[in-house]
N, C-alpha and C. Protein backbone atom coordinates (compact mmCIF):
# COMPACT_ATOMS: atom_id res chain seq x y z
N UNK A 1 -31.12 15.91 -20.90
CA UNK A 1 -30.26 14.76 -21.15
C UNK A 1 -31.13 13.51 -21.04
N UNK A 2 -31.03 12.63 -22.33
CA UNK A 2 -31.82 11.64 -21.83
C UNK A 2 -31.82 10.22 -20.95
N UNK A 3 -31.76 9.34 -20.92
CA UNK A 3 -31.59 8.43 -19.53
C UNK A 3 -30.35 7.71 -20.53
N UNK A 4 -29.82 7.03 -21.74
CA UNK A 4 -28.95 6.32 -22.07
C UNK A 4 -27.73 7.24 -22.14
N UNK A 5 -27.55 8.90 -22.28
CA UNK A 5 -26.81 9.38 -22.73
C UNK A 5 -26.43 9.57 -20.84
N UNK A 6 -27.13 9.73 -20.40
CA UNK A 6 -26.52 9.80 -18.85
C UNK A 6 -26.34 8.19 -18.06
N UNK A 7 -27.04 7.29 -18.84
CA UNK A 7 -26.16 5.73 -18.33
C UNK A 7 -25.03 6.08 -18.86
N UNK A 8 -24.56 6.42 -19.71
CA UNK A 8 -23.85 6.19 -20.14
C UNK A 8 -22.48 6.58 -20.06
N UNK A 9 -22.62 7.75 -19.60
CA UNK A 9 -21.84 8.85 -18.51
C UNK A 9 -21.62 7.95 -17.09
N UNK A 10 -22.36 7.42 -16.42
CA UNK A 10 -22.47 6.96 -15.50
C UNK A 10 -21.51 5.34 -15.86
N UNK A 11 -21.44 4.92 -16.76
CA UNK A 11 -20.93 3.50 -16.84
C UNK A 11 -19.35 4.14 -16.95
N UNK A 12 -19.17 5.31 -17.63
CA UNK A 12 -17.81 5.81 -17.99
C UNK A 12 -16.76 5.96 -16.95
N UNK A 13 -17.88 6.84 -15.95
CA UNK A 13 -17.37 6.99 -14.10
C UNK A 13 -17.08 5.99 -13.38
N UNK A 14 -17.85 4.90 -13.51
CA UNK A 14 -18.17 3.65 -12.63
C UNK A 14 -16.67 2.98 -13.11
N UNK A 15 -16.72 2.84 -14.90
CA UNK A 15 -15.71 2.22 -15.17
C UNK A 15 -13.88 2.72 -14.29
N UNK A 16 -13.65 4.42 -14.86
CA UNK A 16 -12.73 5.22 -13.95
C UNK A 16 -12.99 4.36 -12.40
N UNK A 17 -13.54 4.70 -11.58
CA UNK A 17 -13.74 4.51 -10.11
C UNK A 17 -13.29 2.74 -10.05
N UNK A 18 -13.61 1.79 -10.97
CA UNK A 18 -13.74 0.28 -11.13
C UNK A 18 -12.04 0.08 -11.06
N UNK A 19 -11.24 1.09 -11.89
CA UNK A 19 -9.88 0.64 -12.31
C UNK A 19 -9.12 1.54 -11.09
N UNK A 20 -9.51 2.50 -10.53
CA UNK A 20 -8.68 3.05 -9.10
C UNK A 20 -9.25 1.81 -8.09
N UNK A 21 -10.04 1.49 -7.87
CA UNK A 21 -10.46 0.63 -7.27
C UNK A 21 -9.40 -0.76 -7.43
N UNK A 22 -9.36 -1.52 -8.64
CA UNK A 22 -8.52 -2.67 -8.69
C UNK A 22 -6.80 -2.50 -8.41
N UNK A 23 -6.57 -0.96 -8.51
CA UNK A 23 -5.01 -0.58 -8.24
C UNK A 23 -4.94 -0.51 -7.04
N UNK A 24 -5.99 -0.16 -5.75
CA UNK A 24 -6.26 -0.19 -4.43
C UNK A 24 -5.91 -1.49 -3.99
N UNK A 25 -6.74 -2.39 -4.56
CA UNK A 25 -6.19 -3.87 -3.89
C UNK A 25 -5.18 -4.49 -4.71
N UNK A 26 -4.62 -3.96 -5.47
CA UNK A 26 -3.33 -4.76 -6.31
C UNK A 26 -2.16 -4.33 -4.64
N UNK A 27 -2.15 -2.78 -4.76
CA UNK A 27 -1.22 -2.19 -4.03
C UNK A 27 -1.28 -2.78 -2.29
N UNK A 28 -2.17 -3.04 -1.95
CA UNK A 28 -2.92 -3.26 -0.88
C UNK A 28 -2.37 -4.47 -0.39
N UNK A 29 -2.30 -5.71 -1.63
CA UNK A 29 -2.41 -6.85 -1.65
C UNK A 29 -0.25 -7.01 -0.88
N UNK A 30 -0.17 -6.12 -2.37
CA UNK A 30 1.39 -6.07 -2.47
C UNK A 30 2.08 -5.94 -1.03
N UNK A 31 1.71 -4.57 -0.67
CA UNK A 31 2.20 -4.35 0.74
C UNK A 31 2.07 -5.55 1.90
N UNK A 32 0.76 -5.90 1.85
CA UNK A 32 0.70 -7.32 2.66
C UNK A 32 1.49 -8.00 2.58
N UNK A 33 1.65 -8.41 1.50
CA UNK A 33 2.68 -9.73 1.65
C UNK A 33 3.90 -9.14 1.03
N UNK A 34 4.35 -8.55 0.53
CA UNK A 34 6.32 -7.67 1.00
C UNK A 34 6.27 -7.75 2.39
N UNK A 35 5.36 -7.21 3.06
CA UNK A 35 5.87 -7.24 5.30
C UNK A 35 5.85 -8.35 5.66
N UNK A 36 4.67 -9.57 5.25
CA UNK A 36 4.58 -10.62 5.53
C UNK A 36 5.84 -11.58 5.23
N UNK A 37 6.23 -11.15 4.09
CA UNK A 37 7.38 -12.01 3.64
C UNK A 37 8.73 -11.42 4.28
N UNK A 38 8.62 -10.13 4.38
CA UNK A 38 9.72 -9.96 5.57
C UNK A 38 10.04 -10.24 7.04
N UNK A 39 9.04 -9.95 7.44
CA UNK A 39 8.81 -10.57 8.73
C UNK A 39 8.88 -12.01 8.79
N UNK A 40 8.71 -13.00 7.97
CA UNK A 40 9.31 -14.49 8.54
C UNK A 40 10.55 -14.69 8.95
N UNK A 41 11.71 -14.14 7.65
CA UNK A 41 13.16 -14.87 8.56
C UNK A 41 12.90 -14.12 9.81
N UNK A 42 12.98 -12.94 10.27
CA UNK A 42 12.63 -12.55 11.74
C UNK A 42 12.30 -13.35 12.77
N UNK A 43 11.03 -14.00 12.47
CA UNK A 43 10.24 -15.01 13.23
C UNK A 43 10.50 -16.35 13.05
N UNK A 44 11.33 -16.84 11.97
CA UNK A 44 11.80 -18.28 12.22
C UNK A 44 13.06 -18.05 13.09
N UNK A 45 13.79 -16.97 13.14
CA UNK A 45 15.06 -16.14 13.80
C UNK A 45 14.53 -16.31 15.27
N UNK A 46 13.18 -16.19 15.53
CA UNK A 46 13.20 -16.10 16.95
C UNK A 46 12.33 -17.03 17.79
N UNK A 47 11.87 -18.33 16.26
CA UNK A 47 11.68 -19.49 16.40
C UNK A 47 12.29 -20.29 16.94
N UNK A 48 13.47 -20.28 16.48
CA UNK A 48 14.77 -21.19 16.70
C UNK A 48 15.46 -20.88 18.06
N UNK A 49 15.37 -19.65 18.77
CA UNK A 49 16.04 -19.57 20.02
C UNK A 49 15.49 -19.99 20.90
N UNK A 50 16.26 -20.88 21.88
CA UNK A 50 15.75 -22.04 23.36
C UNK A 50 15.87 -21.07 24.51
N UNK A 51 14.29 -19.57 23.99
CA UNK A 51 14.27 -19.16 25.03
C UNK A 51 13.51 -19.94 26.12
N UNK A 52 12.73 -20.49 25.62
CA UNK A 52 11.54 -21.33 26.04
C UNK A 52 10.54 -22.07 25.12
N UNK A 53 10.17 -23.32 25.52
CA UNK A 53 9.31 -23.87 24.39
C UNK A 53 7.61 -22.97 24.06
N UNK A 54 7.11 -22.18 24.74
CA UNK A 54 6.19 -21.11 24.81
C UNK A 54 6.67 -20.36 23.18
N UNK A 55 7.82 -19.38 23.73
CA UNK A 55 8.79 -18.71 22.84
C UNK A 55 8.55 -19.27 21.94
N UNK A 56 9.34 -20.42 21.27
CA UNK A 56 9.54 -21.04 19.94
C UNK A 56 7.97 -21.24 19.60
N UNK A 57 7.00 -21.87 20.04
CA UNK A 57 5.84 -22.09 20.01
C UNK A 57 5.35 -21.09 19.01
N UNK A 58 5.22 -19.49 19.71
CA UNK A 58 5.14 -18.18 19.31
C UNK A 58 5.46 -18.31 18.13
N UNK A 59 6.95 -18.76 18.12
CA UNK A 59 7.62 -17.68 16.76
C UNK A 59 7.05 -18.84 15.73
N UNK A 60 7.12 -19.85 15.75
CA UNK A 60 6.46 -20.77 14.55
C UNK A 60 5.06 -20.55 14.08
N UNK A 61 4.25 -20.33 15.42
CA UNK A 61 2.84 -19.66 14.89
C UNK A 61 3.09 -18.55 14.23
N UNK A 62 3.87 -17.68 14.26
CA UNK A 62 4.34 -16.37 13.35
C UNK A 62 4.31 -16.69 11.89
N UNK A 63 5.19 -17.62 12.16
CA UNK A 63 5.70 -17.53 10.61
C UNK A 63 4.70 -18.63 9.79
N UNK A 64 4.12 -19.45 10.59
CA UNK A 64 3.01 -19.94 9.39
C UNK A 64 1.84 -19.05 9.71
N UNK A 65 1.17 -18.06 10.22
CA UNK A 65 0.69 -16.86 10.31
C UNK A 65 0.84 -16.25 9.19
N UNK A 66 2.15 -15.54 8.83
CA UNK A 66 2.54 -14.32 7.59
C UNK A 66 2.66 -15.44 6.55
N UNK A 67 2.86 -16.62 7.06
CA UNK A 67 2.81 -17.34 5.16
C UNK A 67 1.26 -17.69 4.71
N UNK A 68 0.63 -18.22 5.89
CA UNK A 68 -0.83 -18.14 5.63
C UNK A 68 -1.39 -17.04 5.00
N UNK A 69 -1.25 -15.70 5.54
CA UNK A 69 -1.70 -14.30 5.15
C UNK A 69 -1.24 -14.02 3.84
N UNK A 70 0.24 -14.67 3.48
CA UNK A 70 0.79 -14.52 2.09
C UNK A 70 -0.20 -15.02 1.28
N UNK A 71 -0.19 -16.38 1.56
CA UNK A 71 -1.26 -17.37 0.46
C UNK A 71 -2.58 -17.46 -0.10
N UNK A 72 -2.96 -16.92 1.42
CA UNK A 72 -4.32 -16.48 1.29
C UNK A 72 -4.53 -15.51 0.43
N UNK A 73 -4.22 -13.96 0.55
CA UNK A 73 -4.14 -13.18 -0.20
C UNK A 73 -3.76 -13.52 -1.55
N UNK A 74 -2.92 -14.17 -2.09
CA UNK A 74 -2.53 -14.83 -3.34
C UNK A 74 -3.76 -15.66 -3.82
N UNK A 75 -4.37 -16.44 -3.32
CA UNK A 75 -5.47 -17.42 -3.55
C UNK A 75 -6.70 -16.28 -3.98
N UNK A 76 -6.99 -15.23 -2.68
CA UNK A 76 -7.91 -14.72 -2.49
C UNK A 76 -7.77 -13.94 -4.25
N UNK A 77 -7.15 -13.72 -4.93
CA UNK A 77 -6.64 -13.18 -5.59
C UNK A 77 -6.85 -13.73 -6.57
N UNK A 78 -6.22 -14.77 -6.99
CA UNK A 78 -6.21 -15.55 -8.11
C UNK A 78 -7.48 -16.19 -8.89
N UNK A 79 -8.26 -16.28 -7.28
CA UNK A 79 -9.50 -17.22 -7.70
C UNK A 79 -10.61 -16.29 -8.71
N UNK A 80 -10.38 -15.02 -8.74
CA UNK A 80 -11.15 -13.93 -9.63
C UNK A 80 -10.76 -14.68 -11.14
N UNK A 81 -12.46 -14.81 -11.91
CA UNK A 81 -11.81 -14.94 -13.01
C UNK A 81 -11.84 -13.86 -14.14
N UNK A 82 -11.06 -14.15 -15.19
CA UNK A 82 -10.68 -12.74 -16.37
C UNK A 82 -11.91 -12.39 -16.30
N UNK A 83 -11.59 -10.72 -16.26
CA UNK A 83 -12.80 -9.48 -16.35
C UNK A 83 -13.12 -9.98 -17.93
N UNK A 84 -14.38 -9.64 -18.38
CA UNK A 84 -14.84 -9.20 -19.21
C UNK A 84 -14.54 -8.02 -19.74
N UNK A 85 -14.50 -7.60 -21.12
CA UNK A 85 -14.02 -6.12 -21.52
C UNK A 85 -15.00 -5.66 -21.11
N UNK A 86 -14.67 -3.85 -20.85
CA UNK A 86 -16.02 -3.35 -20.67
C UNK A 86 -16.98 -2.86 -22.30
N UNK A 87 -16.51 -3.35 -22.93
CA UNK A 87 -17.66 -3.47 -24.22
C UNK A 87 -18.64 -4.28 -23.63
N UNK A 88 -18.77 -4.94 -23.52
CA UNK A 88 -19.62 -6.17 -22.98
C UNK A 88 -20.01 -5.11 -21.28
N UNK A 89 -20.89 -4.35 -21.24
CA UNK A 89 -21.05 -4.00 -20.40
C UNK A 89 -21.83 -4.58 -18.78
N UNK A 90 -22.54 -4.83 -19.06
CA UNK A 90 -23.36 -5.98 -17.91
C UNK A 90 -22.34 -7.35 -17.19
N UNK A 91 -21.94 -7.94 -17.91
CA UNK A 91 -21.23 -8.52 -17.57
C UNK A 91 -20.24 -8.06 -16.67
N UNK A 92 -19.36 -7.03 -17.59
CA UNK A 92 -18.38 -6.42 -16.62
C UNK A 92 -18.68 -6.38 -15.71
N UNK A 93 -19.66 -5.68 -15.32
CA UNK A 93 -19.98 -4.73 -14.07
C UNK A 93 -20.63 -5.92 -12.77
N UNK A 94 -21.04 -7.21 -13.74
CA UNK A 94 -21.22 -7.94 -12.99
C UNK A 94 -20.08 -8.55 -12.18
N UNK A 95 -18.99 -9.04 -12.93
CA UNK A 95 -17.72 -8.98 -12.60
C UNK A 95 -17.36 -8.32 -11.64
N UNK A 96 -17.50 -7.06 -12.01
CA UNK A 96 -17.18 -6.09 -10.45
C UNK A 96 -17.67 -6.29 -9.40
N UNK A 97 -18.68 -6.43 -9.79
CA UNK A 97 -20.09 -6.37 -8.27
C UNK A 97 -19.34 -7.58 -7.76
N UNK A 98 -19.28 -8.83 -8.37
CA UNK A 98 -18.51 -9.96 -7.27
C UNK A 98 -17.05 -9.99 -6.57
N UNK A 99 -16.60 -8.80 -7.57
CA UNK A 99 -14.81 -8.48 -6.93
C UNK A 99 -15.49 -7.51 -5.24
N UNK A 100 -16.16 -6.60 -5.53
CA UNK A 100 -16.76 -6.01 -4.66
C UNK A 100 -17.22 -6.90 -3.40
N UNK A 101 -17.98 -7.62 -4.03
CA UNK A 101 -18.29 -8.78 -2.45
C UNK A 101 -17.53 -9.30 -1.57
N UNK A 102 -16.19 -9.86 -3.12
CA UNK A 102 -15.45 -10.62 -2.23
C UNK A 102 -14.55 -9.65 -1.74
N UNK A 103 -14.09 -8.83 -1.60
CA UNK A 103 -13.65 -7.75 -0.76
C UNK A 103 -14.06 -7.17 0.49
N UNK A 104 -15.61 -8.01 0.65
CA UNK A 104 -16.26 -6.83 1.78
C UNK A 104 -16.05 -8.36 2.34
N UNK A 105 -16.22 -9.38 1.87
CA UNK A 105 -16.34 -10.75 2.53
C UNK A 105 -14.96 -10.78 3.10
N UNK A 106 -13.67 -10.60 3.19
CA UNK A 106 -11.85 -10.57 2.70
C UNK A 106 -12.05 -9.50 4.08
N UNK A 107 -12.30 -8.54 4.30
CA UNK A 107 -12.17 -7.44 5.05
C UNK A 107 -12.78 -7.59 6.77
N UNK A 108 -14.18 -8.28 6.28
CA UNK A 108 -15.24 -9.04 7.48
C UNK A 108 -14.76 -9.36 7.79
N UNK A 109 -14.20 -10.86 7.21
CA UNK A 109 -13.41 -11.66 7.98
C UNK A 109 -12.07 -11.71 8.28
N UNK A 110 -11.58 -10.38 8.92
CA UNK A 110 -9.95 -10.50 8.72
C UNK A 110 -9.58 -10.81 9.85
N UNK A 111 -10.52 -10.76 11.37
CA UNK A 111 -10.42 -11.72 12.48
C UNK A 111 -9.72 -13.19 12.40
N UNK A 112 -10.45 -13.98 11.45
CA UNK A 112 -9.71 -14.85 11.70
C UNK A 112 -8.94 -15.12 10.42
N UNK A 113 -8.13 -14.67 9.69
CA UNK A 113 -7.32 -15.08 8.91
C UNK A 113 -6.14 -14.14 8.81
N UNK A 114 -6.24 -12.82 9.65
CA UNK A 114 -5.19 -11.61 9.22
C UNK A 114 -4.95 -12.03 11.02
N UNK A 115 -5.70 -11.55 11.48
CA UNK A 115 -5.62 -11.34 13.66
C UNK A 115 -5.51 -12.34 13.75
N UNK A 116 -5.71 -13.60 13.85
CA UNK A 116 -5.60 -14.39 15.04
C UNK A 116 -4.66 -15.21 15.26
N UNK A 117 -3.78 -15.58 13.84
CA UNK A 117 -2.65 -15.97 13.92
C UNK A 117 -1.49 -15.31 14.51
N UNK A 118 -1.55 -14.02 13.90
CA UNK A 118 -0.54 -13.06 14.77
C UNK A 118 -0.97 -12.51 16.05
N UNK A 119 -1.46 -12.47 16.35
CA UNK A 119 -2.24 -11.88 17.72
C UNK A 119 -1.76 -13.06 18.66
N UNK A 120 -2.30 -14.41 18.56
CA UNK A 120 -1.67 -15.98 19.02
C UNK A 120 -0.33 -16.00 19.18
N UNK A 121 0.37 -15.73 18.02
CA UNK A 121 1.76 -16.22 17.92
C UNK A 121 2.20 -14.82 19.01
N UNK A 122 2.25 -14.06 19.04
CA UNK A 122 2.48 -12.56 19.90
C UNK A 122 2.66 -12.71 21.22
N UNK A 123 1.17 -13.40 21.48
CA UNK A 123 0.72 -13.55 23.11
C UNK A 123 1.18 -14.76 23.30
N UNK A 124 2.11 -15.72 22.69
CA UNK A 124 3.03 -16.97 23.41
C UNK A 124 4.43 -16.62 23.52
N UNK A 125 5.06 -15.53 22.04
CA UNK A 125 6.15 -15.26 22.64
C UNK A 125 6.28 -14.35 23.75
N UNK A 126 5.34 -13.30 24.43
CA UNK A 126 5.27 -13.04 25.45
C UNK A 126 5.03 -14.09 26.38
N UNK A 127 4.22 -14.39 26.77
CA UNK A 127 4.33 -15.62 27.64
C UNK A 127 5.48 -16.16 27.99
N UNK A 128 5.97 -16.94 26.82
CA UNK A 128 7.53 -17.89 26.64
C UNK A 128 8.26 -16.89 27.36
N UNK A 129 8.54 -15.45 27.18
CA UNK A 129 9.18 -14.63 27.87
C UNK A 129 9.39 -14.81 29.38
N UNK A 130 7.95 -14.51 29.94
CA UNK A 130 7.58 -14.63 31.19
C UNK A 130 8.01 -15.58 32.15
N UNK A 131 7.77 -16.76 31.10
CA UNK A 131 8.40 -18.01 32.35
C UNK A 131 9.30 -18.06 32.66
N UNK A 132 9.97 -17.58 31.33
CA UNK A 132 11.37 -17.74 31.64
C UNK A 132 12.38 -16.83 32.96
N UNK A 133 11.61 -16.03 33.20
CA UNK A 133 12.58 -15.44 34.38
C UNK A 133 11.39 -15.32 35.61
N UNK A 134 12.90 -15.61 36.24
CA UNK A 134 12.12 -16.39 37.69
C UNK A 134 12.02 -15.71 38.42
N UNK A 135 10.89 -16.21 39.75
CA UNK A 135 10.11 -15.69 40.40
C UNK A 135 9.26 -14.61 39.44
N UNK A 136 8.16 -15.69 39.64
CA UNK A 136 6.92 -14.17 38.72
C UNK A 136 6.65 -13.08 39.83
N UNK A 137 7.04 -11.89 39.88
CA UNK A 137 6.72 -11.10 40.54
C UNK A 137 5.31 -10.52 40.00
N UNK A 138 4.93 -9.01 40.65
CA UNK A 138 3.73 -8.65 40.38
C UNK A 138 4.03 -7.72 39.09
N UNK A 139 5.17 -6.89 39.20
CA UNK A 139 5.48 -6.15 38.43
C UNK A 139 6.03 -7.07 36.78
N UNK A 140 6.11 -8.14 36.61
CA UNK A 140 6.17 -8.91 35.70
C UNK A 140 4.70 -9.62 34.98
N UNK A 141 3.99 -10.00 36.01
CA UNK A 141 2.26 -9.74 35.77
C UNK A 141 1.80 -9.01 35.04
N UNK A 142 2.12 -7.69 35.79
CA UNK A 142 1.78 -6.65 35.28
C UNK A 142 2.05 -6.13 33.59
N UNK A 143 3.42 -6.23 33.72
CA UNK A 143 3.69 -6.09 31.84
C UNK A 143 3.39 -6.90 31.36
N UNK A 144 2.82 -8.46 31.25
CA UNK A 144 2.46 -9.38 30.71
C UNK A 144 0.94 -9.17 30.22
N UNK A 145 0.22 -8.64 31.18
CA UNK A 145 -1.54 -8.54 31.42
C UNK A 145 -1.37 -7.10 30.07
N UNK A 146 -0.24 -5.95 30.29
CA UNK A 146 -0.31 -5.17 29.08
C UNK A 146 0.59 -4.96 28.08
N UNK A 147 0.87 -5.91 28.07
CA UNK A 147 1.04 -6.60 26.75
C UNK A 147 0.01 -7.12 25.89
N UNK A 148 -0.26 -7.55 26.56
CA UNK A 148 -1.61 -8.63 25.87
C UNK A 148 -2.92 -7.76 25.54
N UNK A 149 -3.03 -6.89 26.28
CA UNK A 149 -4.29 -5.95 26.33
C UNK A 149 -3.37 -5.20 25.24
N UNK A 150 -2.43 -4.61 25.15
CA UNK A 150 -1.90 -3.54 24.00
C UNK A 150 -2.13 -4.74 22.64
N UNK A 151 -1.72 -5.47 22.87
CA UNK A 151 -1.86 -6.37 21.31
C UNK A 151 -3.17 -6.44 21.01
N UNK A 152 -4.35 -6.82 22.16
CA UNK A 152 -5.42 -7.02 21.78
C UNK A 152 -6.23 -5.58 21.50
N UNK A 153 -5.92 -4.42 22.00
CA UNK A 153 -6.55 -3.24 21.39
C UNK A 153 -5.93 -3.04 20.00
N UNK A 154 -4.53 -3.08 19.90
CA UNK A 154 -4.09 -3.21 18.55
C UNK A 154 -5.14 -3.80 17.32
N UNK A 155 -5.24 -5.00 17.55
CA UNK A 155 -5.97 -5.76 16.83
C UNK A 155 -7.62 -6.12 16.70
N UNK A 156 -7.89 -5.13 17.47
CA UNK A 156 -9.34 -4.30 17.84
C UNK A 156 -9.44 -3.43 16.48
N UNK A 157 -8.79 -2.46 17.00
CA UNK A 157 -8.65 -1.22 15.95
C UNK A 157 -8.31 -1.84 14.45
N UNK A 158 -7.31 -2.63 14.43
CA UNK A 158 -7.31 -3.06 12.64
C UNK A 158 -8.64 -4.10 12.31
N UNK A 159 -9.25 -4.56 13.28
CA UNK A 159 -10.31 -5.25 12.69
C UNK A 159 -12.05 -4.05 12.51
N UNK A 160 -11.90 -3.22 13.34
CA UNK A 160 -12.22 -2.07 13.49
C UNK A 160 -12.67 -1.28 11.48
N UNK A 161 -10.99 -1.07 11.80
CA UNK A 161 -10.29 -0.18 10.35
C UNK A 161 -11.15 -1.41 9.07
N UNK A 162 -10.70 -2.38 9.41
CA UNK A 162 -11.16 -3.07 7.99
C UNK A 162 -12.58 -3.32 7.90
N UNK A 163 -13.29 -3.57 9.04
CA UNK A 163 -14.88 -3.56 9.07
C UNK A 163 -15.65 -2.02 8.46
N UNK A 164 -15.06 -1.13 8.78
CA UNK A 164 -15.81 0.34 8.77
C UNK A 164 -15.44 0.68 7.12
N UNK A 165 -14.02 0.16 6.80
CA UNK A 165 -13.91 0.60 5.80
C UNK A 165 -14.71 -0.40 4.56
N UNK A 166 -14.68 -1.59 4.87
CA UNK A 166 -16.11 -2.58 3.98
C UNK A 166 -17.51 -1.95 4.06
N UNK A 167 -17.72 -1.67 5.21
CA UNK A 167 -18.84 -0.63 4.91
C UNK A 167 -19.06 0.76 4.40
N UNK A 168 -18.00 1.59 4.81
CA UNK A 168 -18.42 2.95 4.49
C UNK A 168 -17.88 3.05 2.65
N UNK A 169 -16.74 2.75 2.52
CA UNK A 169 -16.34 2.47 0.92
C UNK A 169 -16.69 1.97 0.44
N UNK A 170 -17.04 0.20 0.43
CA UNK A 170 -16.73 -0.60 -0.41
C UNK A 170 -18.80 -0.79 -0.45
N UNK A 171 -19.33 -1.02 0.11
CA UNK A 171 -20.77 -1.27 0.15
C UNK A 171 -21.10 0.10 -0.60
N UNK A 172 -20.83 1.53 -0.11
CA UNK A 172 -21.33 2.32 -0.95
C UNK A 172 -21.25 2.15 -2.12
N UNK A 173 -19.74 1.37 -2.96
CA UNK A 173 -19.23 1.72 -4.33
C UNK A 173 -20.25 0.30 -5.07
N UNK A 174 -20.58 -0.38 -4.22
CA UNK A 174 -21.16 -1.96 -4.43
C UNK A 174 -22.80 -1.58 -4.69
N UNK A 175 -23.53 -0.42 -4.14
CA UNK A 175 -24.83 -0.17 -4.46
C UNK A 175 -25.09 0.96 -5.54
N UNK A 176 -23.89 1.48 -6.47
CA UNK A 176 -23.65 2.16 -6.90
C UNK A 176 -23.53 1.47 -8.47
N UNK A 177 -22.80 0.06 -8.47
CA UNK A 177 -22.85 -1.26 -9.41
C UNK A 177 -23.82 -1.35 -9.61
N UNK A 178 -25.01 -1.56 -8.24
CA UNK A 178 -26.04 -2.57 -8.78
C UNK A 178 -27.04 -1.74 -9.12
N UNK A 179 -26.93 -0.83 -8.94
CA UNK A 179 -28.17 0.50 -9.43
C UNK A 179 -27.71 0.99 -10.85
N UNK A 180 -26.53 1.37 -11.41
CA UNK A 180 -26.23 1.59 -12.41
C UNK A 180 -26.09 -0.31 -13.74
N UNK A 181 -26.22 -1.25 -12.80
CA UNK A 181 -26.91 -2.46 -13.29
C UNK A 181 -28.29 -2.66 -13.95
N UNK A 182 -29.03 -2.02 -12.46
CA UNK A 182 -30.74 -1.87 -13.07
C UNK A 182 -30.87 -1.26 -13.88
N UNK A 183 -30.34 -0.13 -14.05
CA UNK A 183 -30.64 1.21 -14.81
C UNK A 183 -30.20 0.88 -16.45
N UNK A 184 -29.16 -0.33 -16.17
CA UNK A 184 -28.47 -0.73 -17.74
C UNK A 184 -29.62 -1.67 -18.27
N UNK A 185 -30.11 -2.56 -17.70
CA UNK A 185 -31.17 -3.32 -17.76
C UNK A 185 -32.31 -3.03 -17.96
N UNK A 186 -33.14 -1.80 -16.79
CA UNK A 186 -33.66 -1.06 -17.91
C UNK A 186 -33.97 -0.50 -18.80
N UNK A 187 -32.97 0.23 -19.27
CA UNK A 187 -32.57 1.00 -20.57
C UNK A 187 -32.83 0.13 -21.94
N UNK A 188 -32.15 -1.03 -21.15
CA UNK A 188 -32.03 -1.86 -23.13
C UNK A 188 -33.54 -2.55 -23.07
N UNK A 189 -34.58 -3.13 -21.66
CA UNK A 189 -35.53 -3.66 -21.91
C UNK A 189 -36.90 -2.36 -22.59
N UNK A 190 -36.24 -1.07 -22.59
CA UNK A 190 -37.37 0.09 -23.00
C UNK A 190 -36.57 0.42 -24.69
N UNK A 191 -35.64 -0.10 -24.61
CA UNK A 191 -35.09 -0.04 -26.22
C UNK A 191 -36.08 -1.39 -26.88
């Protein structure tokens, strides 16, 4: 087999793998913000109650939290511009390679744009909780300190989940672009 008839095979795969790939974060995207957008009346719901100004504190960081996460994702989204057909091959794939980045970049950083709003808003309506009933005992300490430790391993593990998976998926499928890039580049500079 010679090297264009197996690029070429190889651009066919890449392309397949390119379009499961963009239905991954369409679906991905979707789910985010359907929960996000459900979860606000919830949290303006538990905004508004004078459990404590802590409490309300909480629930407002919530809900501009899941609308932030809405928007973002929408932005993060939008700012891609129209693919190239894949006739135009190089290009495309260049295209990809930057959807690819910004995905591993989107995933890195989900500390502070996915966690820390909700993680924040979480650990005040607990709090707001706390004050509110009197005499802090130890055994009230106590569920407060794990609380906070359960939210924060929570949000360990999803920053965890999204770091491992930018690397083990998305970097593999990203050196896989840029090698079947060279290989396109070579091909046409030996034509």
């Amino acid at each position: 087999m010679d090297t264009q008839s197996k690029s070429g095979m190889n651009v066919y795969s890449m392309c397949h793998k390119l379009g499961r790939f963009e239905q991954e974060v369409k679906e991905r995207d979707v789910r985010e913000i359907v929960v996000a957008l459900i979860m606000v009346p919830f949290f303006v719901y538990v905004a508004v109650q004078k459990v404590s100004l802590l409490w309300q504190v909480g629930g407002w960081v919530m809900v501009a939290g899941l609308i932030f996460i809405t928007a973002y994702l929408r932005w993060h989204r939008l700012r891609t511009k129209v693919e190239p057909t894949e006739s135009e091959i190089a290009p495309y794939l260049t295209y990809w390679k930057r959807c690819y980045e910004d995905q591993i970049r989107l995933l890195q950083s989900v500390l502070w744009w996915y966690l820390l709003p909700g993680l924040s808003g979480a650990v005040l309506i607990i709090a707001g909780v706390a004050i509110v009933i009197p005499k802090w005992s130890v055994l009230l300490i106590f569920f407060f300190l794990l609380a906070v430790i359960f939210i924060t391993i929570i949000g360990g593990f999803v920053l965890w989940l999204n770091r491992s998976y930018a690397v083990r998926k998305l970097k593999g499928n990203l050196l896989e672009i840029e090698e079947l890039l060279t290989s396109i580049k070579n091909d046409s500079a030996h034509s």
